[in-house]
Protein backbone atom coordinates (compact mmCIF):
# COMPACT_ATOMS: atom_id res chain seq x y z
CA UNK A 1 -0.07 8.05 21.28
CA UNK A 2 1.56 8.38 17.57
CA UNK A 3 2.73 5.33 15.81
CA UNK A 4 6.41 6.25 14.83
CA UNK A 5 6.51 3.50 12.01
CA UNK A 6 3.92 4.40 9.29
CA UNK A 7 3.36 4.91 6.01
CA UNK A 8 0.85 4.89 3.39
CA UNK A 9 0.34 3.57 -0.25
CA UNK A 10 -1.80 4.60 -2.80
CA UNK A 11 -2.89 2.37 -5.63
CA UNK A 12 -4.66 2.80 -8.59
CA UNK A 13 -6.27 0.44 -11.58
CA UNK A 14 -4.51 1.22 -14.58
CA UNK A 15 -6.43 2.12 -17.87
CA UNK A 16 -7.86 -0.03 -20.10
CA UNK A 17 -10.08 -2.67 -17.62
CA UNK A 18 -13.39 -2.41 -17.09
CA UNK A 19 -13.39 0.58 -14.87
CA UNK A 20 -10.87 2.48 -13.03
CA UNK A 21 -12.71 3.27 -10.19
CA UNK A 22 -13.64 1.10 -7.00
CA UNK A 23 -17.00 0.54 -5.78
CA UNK A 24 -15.84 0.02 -2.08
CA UNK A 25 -13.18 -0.28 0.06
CA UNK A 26 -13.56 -4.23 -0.42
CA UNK A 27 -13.60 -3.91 -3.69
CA UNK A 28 -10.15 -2.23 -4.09
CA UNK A 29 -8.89 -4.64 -1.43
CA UNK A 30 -10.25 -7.96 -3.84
CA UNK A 31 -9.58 -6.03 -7.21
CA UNK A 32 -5.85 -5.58 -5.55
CA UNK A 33 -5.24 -9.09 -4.77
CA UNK A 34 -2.45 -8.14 -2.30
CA UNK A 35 0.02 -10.87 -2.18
CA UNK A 36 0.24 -12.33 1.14
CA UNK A 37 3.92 -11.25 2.09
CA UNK A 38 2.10 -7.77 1.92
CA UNK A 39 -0.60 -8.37 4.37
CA UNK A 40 1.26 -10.48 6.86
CA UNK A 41 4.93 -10.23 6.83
CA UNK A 42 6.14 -8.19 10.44
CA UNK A 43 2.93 -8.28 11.85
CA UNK A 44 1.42 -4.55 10.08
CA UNK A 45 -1.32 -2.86 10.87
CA UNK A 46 -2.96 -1.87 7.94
CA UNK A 47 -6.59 0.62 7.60
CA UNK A 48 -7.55 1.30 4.15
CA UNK A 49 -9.96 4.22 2.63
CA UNK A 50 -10.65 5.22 -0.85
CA UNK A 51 -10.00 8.84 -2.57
CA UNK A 52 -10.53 10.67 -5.62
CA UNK A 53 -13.74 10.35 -6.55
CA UNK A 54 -12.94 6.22 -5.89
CA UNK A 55 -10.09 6.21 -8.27
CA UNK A 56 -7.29 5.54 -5.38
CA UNK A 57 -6.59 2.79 -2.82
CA UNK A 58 -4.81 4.07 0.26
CA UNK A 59 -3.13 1.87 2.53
CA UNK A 60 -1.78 3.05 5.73
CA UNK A 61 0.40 0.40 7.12
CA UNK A 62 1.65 0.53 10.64
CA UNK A 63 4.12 -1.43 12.34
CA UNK A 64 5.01 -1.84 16.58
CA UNK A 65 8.98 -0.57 15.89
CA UNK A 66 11.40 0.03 13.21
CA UNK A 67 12.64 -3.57 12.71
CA UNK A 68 9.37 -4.81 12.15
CA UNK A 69 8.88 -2.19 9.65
CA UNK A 70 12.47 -2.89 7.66
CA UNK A 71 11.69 -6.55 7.56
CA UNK A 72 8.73 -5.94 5.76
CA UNK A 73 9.78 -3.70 3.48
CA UNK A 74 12.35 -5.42 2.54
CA UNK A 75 10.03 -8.37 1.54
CA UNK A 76 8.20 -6.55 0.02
CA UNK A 77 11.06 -5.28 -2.01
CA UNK A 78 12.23 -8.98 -2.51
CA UNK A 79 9.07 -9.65 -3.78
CA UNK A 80 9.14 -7.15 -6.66
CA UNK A 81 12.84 -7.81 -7.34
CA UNK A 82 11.73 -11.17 -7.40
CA UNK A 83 9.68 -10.80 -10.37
CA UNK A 84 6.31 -11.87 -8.38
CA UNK A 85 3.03 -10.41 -9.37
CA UNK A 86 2.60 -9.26 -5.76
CA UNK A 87 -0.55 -7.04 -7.47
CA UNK A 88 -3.69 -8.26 -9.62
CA UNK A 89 -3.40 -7.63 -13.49
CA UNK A 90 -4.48 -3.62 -13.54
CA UNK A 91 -3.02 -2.38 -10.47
CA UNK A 92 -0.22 -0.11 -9.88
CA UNK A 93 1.29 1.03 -6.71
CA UNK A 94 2.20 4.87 -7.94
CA UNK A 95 2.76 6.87 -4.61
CA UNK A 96 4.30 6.25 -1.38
CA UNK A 97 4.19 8.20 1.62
CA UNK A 98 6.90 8.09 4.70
CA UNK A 99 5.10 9.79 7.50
CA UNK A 100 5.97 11.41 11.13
CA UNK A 101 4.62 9.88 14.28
CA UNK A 102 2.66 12.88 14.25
CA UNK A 103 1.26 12.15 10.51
CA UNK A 104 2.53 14.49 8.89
CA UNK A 105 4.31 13.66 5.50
CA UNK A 106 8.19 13.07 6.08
CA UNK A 107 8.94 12.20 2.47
CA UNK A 108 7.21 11.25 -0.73
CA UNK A 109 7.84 8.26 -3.72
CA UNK A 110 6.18 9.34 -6.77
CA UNK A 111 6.55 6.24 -8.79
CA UNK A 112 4.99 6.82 -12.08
């Protein structure tokens, strides 16, 4: 069965630190330092995997219904608004991707 209410993020150390690649999956996750509004807020699903070349966090975040998924954004949003480092020093959230319940990309944020 597709989830309907997914999306995925794709983050990325900035340069100038140490390195701007990830050595794991764990690492990005530690180096990201996700605030916890992020992780828990609505109850998400999230699955994470590295790409290019270990250059790029991806989250895909899932949530049960569309409510679920608004809440959380909108914290999220509140968050940022807020002027809360919601992300370690280094780390920039530069793409987001709305997608289909079948996966497929409905819309893209480029935010760089």
């Amino acid at each position: 069965m597709a989830v309907e209410y997914k999306h995925k993020e794709y983050f990325k150390r900035l340069p100038g630190y140490s390195t701007d690649s990830f050595t794991d999956v764990e690492n990005a996750k530690t180096r990201c330092a996700f605030h916890s509004t992020w992780l828990t807020n609505s109850s998400p699903t999230i699955t994470y995997a590295l790409e290019d070349s270990n250059k790029t966090l991806v989250a895909t975040i899932e949530f049960a219904d569309s409510a679920k998924q608004e809440a959380w954004k909108t914290a999220v949003t509140d968050l940022f608004d807020g002027g809360t480092a919601w992300l370690a020093d280094g780390i920039k959230l530069f793409k987001i991707e709305w997608l289909h319940a079948d996966g497929s990309v409905s819309a893209t944020t480029n935010l760089e």
